[in-house]
C-alpha atoms as a PDB file:
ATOM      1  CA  UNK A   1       0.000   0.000   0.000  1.00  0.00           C
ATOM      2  CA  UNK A   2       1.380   3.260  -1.574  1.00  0.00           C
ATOM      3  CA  UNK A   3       0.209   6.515   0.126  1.00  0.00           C
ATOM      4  CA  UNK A   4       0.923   9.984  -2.136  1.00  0.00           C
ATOM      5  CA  UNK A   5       0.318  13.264  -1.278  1.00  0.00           C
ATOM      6  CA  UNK A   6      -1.263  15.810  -3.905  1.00  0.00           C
ATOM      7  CA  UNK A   7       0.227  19.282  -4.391  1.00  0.00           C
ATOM      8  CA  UNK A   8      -2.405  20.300  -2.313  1.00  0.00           C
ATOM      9  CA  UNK A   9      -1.994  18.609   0.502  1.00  0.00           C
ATOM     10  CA  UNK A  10       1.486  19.159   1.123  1.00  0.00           C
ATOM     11  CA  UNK A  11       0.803  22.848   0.831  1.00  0.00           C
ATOM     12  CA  UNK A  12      -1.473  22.377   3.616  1.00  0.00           C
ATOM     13  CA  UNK A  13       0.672  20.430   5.548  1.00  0.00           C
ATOM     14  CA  UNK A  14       3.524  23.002   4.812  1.00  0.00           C
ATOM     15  CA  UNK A  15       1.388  26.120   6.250  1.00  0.00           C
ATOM     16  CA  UNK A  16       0.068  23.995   9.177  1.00  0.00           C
ATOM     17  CA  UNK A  17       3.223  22.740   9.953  1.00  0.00           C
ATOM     18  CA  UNK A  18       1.875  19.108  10.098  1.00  0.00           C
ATOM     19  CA  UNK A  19       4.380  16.344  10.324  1.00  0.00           C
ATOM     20  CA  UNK A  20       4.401  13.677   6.888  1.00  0.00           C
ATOM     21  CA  UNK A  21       4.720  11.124   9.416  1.00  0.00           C
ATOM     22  CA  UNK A  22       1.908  12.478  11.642  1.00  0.00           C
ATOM     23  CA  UNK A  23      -0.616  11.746   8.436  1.00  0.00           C
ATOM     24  CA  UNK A  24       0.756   8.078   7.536  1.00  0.00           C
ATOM     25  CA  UNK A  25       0.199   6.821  11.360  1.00  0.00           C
ATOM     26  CA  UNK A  26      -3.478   8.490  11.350  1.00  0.00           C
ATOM     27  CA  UNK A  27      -4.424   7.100   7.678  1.00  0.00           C
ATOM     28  CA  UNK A  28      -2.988   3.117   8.749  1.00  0.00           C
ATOM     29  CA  UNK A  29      -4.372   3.868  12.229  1.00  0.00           C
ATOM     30  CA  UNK A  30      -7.609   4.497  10.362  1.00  0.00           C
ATOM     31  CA  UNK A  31      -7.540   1.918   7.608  1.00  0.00           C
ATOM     32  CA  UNK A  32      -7.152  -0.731  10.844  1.00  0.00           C
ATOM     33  CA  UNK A  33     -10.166   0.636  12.652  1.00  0.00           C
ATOM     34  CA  UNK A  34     -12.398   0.592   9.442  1.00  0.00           C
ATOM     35  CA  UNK A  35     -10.695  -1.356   7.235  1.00  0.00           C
ATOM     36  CA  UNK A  36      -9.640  -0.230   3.820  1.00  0.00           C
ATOM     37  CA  UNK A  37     -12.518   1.158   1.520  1.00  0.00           C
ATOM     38  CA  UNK A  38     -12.585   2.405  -1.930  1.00  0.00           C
ATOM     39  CA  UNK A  39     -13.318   6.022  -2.523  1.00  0.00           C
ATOM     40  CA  UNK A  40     -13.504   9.134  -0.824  1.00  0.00           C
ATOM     41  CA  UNK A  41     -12.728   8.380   3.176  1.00  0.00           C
ATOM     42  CA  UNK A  42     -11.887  10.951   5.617  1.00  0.00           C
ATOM     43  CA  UNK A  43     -10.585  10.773   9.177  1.00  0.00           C
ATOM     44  CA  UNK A  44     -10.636  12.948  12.200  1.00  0.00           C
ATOM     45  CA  UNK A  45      -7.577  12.496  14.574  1.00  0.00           C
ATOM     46  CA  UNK A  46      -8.287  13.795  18.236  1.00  0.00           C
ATOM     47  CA  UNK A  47      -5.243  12.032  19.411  1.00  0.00           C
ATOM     48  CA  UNK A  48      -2.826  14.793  18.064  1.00  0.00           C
ATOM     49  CA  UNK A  49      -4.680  17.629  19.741  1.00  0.00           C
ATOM     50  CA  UNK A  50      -1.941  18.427  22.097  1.00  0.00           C
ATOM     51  CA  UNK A  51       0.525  18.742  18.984  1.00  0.00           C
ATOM     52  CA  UNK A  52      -1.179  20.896  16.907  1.00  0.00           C
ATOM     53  CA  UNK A  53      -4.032  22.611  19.589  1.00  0.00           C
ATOM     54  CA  UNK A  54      -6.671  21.160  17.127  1.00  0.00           C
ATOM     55  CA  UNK A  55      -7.992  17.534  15.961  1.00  0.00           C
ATOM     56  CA  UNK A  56      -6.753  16.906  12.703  1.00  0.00           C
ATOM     57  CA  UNK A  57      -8.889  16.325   9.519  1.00  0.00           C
ATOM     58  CA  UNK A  58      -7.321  13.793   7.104  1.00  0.00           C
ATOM     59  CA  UNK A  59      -9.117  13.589   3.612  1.00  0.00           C
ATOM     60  CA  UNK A  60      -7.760  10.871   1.389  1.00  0.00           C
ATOM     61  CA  UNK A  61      -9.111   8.391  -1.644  1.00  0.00           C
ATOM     62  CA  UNK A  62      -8.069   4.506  -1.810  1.00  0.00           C
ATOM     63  CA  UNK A  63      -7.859   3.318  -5.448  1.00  0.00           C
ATOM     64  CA  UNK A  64      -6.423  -0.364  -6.594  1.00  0.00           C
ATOM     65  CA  UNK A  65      -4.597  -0.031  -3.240  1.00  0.00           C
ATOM     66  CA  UNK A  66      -3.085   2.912  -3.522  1.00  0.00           C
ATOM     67  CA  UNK A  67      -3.533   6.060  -0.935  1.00  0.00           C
ATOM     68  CA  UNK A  68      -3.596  10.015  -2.065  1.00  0.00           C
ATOM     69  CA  UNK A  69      -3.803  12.643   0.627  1.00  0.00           C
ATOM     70  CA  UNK A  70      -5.893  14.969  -0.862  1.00  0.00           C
ATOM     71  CA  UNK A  71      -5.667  17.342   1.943  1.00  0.00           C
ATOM     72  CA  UNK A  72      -5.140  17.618   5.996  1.00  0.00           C
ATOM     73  CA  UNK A  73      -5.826  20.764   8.071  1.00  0.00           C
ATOM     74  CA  UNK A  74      -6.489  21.352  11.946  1.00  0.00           C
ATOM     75  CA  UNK A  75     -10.198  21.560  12.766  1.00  0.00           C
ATOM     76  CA  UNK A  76     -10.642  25.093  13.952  1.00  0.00           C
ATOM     77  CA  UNK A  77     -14.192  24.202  15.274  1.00  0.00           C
ATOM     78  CA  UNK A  78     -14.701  22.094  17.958  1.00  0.00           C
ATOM     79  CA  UNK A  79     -16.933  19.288  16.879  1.00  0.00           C
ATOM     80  CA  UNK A  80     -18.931  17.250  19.070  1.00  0.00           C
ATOM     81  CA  UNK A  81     -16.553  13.814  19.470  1.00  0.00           C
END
């Protein structure tokens, strides 16, 4: 399993300061909760709150096993857990 990161993402990543390695635990983390589905998925990470002040929001798409980040930001909102 091969994850990528879009343009997009890393630019996000890059102004949040958000660590690459940060994003690969949370998407496995996630893929072993849920299991690996094809599509659109999206995570929230409330473990990392302490590092970055805010949950994190992962948004990614699985396709013939492969993983793109399409983006990841902080959650400026507090939503309900």
């Amino acid at each position: 399993m091969e994850i990528n990161f879009s343009r997009h993402a890393e630019r996000r990543m890059r102004l949040y300061k958000i660590d690459e390695q940060d994003i690969r635990n949370a998407i496995e983390s996630a893929i072993m909760d849920k299991g690996l589905i094809e599509g659109k998925n999206q995570t929230v990470v409330y473990e990392l709150r302490k590092k970055y002040h805010y949950p994190l929001k992962i948004v990614f798409v699985v396709k013939n096993d492969n993983i793109m980040v399409i983006t990841a930001y902080p959650l400026k909102k507090e939503r309900a857990q």
